[in-house]
ModelCIF file with pLDDT and N, C-alpha, C, O atoms, coordinates in Angstrom:
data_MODEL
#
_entry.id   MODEL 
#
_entity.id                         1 
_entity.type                       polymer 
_entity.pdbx_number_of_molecules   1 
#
_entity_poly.entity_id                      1 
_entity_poly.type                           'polypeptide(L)' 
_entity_poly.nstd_linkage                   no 
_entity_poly.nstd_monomer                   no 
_entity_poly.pdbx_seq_one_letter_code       
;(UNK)(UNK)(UNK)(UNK)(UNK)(UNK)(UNK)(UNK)(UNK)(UNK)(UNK)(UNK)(UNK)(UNK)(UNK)(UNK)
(UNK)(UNK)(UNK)(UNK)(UNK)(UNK)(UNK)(UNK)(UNK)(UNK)(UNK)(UNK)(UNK)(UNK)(UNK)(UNK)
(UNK)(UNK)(UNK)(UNK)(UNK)(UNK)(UNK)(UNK)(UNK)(UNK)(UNK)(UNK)(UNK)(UNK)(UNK)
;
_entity_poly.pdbx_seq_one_letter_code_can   XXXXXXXXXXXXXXXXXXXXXXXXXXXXXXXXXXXXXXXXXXXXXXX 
_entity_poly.pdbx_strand_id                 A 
#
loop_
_entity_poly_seq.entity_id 
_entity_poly_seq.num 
_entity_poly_seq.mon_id 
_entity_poly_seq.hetero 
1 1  UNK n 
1 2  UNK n 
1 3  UNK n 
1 4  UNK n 
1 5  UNK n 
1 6  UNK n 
1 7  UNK n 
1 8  UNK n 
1 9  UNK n 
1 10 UNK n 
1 11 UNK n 
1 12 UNK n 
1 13 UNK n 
1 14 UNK n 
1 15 UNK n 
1 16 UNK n 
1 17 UNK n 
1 18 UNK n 
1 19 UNK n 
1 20 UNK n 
1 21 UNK n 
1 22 UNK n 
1 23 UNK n 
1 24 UNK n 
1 25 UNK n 
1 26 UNK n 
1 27 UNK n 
1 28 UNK n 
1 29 UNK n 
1 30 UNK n 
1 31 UNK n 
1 32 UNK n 
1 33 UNK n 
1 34 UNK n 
1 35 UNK n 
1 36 UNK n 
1 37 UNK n 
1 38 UNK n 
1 39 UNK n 
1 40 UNK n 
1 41 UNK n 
1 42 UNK n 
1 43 UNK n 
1 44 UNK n 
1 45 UNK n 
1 46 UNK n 
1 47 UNK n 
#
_struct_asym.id          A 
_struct_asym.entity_id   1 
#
loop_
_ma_qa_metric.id 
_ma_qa_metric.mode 
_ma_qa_metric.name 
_ma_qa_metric.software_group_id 
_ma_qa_metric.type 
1 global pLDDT . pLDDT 
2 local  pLDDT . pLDDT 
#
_ma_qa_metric_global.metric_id      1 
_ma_qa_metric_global.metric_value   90.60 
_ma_qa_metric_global.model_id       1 
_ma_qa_metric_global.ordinal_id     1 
#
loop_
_ma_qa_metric_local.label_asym_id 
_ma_qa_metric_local.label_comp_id 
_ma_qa_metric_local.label_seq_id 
_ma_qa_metric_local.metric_id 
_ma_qa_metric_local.metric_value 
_ma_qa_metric_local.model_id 
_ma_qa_metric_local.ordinal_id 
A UNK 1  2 94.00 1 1  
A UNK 2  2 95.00 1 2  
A UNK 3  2 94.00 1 3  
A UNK 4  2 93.00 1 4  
A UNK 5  2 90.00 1 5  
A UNK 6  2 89.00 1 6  
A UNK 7  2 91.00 1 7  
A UNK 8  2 93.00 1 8  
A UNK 9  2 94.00 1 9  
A UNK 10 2 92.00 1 10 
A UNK 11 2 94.00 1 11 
A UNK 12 2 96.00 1 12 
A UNK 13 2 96.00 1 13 
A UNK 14 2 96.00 1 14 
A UNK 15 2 94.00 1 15 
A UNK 16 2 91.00 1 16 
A UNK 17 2 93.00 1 17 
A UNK 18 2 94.00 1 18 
A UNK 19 2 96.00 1 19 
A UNK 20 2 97.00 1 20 
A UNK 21 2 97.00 1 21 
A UNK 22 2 96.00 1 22 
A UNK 23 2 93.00 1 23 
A UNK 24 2 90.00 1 24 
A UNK 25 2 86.00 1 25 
A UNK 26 2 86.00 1 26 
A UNK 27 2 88.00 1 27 
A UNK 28 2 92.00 1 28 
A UNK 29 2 95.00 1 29 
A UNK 30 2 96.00 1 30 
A UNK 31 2 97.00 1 31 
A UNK 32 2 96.00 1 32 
A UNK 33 2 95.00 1 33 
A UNK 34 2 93.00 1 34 
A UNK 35 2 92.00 1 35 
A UNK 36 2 91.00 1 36 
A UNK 37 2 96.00 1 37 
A UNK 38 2 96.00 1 38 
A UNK 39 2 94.00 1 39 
A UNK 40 2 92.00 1 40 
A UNK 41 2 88.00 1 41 
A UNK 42 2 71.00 1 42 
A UNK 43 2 71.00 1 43 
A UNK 44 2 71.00 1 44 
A UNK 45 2 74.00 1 45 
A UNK 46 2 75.00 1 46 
A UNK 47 2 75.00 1 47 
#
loop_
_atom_site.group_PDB 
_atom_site.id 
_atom_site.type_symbol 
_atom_site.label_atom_id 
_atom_site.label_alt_id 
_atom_site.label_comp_id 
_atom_site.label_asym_id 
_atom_site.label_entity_id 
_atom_site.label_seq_id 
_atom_site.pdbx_PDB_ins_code 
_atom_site.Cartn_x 
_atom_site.Cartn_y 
_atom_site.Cartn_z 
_atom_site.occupancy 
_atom_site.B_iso_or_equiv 
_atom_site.pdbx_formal_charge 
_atom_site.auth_seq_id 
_atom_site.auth_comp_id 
_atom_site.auth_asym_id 
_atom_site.auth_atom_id 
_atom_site.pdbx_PDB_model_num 
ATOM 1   N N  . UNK A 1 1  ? -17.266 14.789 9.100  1.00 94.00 ? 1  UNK A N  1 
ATOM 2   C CA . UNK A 1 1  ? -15.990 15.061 8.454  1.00 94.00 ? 1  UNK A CA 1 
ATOM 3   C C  . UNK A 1 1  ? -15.083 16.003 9.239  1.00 94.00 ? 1  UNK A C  1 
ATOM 4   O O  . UNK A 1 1  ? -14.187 16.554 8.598  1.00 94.00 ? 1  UNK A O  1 
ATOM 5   N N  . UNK A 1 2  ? -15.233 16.342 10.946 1.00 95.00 ? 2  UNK A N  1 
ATOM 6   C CA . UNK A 1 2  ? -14.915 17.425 11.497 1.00 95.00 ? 2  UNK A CA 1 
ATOM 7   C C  . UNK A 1 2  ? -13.072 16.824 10.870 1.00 95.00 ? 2  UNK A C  1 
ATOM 8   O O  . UNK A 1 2  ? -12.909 15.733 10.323 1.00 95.00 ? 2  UNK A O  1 
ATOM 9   N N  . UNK A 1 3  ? -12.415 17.399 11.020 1.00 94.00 ? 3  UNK A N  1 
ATOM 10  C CA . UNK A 1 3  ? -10.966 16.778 10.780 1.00 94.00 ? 3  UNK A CA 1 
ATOM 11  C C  . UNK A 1 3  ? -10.172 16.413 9.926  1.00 94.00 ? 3  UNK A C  1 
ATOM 12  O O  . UNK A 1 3  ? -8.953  16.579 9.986  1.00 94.00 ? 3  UNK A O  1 
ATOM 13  N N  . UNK A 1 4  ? -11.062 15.628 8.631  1.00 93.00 ? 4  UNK A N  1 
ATOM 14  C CA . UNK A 1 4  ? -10.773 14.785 8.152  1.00 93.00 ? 4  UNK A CA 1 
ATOM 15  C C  . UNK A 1 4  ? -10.790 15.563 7.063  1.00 93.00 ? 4  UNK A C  1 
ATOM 16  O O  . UNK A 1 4  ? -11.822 15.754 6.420  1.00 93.00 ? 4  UNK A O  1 
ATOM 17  N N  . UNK A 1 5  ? -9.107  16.326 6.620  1.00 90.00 ? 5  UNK A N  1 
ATOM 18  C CA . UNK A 1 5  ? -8.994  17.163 5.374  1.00 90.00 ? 5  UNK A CA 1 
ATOM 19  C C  . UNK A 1 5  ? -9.060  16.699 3.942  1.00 90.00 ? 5  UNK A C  1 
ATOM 20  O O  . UNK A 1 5  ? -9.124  17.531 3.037  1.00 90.00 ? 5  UNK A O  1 
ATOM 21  N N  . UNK A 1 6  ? -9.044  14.998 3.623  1.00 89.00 ? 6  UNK A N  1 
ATOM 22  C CA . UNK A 1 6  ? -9.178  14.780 2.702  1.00 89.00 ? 6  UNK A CA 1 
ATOM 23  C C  . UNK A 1 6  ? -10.714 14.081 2.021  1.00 89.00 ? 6  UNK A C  1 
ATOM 24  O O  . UNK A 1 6  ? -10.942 12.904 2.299  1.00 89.00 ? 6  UNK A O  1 
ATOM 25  N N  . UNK A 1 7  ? -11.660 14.798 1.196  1.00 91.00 ? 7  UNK A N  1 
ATOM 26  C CA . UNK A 1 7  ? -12.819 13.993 1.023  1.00 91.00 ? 7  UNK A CA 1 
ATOM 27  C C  . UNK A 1 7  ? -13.080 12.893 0.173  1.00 91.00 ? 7  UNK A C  1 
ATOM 28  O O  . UNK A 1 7  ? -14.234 12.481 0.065  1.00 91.00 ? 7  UNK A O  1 
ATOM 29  N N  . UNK A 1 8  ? -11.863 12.211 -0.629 1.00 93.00 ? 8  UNK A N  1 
ATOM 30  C CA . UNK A 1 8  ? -12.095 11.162 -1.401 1.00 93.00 ? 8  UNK A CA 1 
ATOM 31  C C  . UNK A 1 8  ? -11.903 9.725  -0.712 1.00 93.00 ? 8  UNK A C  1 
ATOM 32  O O  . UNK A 1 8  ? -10.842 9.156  -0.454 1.00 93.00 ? 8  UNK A O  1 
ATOM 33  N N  . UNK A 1 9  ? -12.957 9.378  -0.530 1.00 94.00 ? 9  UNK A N  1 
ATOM 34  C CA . UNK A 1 9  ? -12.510 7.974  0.502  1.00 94.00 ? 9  UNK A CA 1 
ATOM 35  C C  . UNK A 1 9  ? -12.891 6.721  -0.597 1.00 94.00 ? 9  UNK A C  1 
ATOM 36  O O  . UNK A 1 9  ? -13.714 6.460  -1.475 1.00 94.00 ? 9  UNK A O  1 
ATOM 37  N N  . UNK A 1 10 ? -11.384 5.977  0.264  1.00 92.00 ? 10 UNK A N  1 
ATOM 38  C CA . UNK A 1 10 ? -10.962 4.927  -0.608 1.00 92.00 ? 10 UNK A CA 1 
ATOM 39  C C  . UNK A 1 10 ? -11.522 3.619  0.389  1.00 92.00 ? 10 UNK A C  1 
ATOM 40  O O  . UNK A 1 10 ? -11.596 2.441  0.038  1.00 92.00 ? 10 UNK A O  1 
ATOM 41  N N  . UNK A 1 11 ? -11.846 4.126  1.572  1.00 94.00 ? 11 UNK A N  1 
ATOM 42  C CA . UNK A 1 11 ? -11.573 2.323  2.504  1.00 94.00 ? 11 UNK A CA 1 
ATOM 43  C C  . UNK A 1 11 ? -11.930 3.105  3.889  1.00 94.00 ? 11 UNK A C  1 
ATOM 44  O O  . UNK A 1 11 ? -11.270 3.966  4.471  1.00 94.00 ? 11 UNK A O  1 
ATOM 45  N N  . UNK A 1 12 ? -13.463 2.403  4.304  1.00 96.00 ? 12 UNK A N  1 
ATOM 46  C CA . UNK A 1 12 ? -13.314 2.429  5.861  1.00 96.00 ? 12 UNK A CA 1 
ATOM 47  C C  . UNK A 1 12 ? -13.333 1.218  6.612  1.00 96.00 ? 12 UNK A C  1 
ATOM 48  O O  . UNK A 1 12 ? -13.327 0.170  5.965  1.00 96.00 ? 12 UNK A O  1 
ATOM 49  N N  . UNK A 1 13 ? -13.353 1.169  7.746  1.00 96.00 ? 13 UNK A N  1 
ATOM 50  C CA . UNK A 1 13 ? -12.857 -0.363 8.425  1.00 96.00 ? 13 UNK A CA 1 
ATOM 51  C C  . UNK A 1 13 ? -13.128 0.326  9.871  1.00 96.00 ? 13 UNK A C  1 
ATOM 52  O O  . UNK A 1 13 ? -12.704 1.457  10.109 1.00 96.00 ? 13 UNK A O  1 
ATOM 53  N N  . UNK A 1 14 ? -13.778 -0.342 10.710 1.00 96.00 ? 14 UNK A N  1 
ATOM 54  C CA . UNK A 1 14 ? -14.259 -0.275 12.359 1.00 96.00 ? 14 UNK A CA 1 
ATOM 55  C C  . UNK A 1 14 ? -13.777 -1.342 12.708 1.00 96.00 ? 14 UNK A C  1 
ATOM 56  O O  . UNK A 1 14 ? -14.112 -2.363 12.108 1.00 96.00 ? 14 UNK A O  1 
ATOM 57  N N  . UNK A 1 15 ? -12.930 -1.388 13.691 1.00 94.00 ? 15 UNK A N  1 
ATOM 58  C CA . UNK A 1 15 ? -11.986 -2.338 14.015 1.00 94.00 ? 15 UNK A CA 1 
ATOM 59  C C  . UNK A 1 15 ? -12.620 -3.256 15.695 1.00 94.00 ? 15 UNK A C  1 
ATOM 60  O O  . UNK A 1 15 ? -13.844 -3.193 15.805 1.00 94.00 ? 15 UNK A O  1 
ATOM 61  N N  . UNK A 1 16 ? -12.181 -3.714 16.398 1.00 91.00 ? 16 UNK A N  1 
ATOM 62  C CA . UNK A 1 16 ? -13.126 -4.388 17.360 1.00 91.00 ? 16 UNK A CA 1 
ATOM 63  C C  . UNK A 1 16 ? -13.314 -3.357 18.772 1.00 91.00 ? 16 UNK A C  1 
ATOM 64  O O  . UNK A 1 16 ? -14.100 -3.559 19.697 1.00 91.00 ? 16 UNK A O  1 
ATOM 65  N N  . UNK A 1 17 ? -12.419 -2.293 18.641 1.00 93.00 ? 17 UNK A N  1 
ATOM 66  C CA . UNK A 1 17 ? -12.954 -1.712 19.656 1.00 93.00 ? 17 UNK A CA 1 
ATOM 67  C C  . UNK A 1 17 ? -13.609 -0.512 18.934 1.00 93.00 ? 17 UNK A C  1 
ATOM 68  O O  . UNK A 1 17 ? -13.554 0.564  19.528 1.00 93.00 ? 17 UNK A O  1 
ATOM 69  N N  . UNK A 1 18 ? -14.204 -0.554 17.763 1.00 94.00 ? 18 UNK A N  1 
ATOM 70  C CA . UNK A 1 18 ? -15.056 0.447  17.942 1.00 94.00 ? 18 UNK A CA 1 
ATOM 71  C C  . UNK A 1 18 ? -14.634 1.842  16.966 1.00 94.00 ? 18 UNK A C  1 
ATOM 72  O O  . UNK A 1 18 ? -15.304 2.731  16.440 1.00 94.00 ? 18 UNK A O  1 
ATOM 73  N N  . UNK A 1 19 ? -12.866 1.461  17.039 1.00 96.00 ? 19 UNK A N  1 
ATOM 74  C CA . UNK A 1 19 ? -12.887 2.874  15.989 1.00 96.00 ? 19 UNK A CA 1 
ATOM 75  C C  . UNK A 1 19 ? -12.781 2.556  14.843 1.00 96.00 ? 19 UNK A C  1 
ATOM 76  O O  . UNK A 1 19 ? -12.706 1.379  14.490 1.00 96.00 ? 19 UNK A O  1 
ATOM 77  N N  . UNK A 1 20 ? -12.748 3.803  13.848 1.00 97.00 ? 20 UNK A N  1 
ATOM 78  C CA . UNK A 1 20 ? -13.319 4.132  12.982 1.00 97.00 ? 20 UNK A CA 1 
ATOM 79  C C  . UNK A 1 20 ? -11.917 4.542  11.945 1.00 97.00 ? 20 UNK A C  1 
ATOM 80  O O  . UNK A 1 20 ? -11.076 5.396  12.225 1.00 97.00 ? 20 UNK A O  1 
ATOM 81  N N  . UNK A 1 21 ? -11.941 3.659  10.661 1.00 97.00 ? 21 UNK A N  1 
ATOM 82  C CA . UNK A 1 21 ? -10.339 3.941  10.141 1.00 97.00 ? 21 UNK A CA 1 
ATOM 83  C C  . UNK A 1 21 ? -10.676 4.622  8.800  1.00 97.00 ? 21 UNK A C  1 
ATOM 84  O O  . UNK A 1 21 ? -11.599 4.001  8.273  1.00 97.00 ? 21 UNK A O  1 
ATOM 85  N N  . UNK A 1 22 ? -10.265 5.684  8.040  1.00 96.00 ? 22 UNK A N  1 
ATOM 86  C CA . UNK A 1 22 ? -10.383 5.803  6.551  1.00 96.00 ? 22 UNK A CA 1 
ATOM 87  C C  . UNK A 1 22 ? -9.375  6.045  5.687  1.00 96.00 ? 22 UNK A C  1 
ATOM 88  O O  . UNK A 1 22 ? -8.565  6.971  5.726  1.00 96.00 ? 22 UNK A O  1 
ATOM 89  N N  . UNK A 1 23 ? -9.489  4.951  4.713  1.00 93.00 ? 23 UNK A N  1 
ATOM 90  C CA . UNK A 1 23 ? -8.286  5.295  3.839  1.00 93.00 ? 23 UNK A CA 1 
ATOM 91  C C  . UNK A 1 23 ? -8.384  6.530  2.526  1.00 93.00 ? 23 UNK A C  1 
ATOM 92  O O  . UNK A 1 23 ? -8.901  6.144  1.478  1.00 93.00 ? 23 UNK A O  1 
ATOM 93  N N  . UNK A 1 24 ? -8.059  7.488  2.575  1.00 90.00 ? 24 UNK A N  1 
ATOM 94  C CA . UNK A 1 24 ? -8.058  8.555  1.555  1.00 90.00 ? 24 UNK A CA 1 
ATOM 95  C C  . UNK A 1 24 ? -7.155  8.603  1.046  1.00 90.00 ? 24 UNK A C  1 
ATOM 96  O O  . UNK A 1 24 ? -6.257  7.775  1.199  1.00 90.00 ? 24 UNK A O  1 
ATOM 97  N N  . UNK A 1 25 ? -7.083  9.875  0.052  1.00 86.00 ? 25 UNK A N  1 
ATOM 98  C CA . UNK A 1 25 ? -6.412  10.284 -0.822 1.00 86.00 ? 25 UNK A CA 1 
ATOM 99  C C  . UNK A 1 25 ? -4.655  11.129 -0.131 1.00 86.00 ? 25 UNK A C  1 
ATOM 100 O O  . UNK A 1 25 ? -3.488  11.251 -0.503 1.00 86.00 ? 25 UNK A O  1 
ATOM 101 N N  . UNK A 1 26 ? -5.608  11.538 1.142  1.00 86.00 ? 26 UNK A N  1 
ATOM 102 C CA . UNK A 1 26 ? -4.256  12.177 2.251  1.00 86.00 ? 26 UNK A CA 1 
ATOM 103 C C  . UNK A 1 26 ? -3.809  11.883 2.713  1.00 86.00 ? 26 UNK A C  1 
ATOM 104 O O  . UNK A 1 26 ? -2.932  12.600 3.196  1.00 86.00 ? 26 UNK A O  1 
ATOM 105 N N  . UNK A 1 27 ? -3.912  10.350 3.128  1.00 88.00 ? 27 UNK A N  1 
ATOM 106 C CA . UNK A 1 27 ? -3.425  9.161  3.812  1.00 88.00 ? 27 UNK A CA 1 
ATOM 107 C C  . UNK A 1 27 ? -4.865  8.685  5.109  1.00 88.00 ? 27 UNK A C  1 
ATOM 108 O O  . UNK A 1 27 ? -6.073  8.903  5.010  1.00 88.00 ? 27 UNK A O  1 
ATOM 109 N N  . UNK A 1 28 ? -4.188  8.084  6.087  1.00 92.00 ? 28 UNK A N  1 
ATOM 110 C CA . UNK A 1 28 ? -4.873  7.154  6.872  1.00 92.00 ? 28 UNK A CA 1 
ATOM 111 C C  . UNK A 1 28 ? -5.506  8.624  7.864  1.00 92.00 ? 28 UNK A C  1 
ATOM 112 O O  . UNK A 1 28 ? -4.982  9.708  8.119  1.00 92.00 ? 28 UNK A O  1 
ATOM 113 N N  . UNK A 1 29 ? -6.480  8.190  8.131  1.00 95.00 ? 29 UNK A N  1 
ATOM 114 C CA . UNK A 1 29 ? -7.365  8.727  9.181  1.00 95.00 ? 29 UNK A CA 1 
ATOM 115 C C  . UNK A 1 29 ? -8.222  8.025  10.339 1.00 95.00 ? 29 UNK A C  1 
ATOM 116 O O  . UNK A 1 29 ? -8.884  7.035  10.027 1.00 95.00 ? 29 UNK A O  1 
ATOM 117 N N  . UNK A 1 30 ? -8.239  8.410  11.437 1.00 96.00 ? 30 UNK A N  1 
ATOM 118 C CA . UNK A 1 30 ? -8.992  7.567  12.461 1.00 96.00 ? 30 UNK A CA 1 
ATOM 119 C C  . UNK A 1 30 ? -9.979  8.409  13.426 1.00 96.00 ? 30 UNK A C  1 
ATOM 120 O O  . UNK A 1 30 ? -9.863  9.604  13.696 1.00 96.00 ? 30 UNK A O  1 
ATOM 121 N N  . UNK A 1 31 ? -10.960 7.536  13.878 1.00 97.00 ? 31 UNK A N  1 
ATOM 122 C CA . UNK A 1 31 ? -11.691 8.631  14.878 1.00 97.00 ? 31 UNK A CA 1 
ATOM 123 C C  . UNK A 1 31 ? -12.535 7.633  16.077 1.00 97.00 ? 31 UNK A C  1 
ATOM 124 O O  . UNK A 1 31 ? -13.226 6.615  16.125 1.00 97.00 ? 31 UNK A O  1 
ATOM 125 N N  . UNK A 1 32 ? -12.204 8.238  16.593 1.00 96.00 ? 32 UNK A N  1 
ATOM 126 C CA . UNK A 1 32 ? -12.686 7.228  18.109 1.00 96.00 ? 32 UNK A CA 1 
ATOM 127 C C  . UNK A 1 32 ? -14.205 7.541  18.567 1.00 96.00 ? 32 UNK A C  1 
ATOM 128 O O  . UNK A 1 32 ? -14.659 6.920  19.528 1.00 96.00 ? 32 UNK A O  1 
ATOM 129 N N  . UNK A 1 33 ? -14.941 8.434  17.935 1.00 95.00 ? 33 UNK A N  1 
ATOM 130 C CA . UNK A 1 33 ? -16.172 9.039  18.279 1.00 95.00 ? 33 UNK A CA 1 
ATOM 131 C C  . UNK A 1 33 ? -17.122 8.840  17.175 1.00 95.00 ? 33 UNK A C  1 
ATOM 132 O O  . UNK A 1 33 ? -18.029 9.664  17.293 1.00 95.00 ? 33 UNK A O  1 
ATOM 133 N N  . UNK A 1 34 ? -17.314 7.946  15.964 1.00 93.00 ? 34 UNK A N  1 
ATOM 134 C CA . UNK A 1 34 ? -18.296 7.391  14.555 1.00 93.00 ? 34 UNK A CA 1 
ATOM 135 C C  . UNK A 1 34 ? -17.655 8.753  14.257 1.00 93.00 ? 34 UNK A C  1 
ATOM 136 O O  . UNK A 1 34 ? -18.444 9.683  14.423 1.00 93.00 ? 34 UNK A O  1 
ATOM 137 N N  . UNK A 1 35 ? -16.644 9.043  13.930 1.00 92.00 ? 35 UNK A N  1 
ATOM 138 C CA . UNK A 1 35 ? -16.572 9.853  12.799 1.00 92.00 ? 35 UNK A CA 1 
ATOM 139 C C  . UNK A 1 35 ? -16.636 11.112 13.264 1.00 92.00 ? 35 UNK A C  1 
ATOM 140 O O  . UNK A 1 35 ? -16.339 11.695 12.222 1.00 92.00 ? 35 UNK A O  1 
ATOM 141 N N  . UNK A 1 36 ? -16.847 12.188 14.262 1.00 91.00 ? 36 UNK A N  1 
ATOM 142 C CA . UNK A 1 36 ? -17.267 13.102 14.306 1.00 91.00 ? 36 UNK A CA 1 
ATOM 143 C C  . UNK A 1 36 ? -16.541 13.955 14.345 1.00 91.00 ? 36 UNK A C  1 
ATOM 144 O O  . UNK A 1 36 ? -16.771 15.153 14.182 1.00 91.00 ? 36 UNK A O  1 
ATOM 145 N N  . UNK A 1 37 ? -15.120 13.190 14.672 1.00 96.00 ? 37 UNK A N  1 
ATOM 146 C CA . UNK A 1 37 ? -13.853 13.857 14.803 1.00 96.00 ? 37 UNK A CA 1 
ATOM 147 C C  . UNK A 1 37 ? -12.491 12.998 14.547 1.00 96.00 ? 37 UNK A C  1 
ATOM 148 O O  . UNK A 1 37 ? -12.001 12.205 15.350 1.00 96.00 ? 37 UNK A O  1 
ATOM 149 N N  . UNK A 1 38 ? -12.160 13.211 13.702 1.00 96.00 ? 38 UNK A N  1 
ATOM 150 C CA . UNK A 1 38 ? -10.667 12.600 13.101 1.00 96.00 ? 38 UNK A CA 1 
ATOM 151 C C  . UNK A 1 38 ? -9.174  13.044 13.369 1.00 96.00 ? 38 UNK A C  1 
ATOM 152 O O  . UNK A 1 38 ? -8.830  14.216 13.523 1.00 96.00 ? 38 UNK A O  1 
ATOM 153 N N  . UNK A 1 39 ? -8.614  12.313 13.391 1.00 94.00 ? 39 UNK A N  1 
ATOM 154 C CA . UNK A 1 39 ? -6.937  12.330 13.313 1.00 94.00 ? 39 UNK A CA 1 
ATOM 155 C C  . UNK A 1 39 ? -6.287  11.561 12.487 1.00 94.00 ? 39 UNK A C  1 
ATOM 156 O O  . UNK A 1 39 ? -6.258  10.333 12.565 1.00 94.00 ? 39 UNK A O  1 
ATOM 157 N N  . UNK A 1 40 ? -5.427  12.609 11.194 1.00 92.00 ? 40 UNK A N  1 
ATOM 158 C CA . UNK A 1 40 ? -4.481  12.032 10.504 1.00 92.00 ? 40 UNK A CA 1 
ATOM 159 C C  . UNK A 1 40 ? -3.580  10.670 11.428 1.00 92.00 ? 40 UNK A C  1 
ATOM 160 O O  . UNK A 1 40 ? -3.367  10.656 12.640 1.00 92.00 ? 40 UNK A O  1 
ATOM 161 N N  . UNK A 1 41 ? -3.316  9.978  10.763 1.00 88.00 ? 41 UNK A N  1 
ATOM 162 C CA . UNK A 1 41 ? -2.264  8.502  11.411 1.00 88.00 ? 41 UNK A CA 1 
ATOM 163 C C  . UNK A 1 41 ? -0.628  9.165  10.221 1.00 88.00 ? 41 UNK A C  1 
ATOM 164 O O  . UNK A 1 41 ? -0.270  8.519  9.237  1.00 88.00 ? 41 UNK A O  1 
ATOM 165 N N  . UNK A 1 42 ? 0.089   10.523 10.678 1.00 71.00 ? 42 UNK A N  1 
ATOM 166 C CA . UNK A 1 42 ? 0.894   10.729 10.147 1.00 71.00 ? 42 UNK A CA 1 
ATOM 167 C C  . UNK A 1 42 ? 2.001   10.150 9.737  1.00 71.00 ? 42 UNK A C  1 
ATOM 168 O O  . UNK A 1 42 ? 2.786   9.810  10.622 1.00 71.00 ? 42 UNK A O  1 
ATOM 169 N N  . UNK A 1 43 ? 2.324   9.914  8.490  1.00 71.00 ? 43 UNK A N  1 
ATOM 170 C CA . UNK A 1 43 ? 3.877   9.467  8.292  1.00 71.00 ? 43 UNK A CA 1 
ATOM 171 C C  . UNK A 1 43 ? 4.400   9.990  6.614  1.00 71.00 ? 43 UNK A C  1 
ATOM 172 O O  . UNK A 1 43 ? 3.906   10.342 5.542  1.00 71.00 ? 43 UNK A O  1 
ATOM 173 N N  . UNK A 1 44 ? 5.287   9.832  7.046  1.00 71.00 ? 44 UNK A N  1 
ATOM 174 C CA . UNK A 1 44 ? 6.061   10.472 5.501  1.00 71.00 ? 44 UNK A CA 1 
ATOM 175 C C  . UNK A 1 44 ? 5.929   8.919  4.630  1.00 71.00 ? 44 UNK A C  1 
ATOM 176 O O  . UNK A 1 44 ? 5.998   9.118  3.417  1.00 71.00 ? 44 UNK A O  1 
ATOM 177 N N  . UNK A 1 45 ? 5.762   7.490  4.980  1.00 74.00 ? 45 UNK A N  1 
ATOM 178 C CA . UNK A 1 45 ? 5.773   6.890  4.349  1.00 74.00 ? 45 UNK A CA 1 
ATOM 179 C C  . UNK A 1 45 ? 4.791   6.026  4.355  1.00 74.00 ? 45 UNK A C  1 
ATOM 180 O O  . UNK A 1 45 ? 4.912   4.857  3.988  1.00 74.00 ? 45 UNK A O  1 
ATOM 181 N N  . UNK A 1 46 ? 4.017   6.412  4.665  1.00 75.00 ? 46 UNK A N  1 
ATOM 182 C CA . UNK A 1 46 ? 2.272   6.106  4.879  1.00 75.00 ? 46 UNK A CA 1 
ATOM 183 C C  . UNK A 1 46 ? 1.881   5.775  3.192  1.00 75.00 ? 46 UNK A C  1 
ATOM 184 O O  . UNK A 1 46 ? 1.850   6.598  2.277  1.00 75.00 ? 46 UNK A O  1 
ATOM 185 N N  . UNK A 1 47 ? 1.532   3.930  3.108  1.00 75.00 ? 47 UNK A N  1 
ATOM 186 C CA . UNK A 1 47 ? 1.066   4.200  1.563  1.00 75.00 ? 47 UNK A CA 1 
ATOM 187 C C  . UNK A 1 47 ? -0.231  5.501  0.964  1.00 75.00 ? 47 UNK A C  1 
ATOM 188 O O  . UNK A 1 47 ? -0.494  5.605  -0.234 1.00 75.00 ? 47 UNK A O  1 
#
């Protein structure tokens, strides 16, 4: 969870190269390493 400020997960999805997507409560999150480290996918209009 290094990163990843929101803990209610709605939706993950590993896409073909490998990363790692989660849909939360804070919006979209991604991590290129299984998770070990995340980055918000920021937007003001991010469902």
């Amino acid at each position: 969870n290094n990163g990843l400020s929101s803990p209610v997960i709605h939706s993950l999805y590993v896409d073909r190269n490998d990363r790692l997507w989660a849909g939360t409560m804070g919006g979209i999150f991604r991590s290129t390493n299984e998770g070990y480290a995340w980055s918000l996918i920021d937007s003001a209009n991010a469902p």
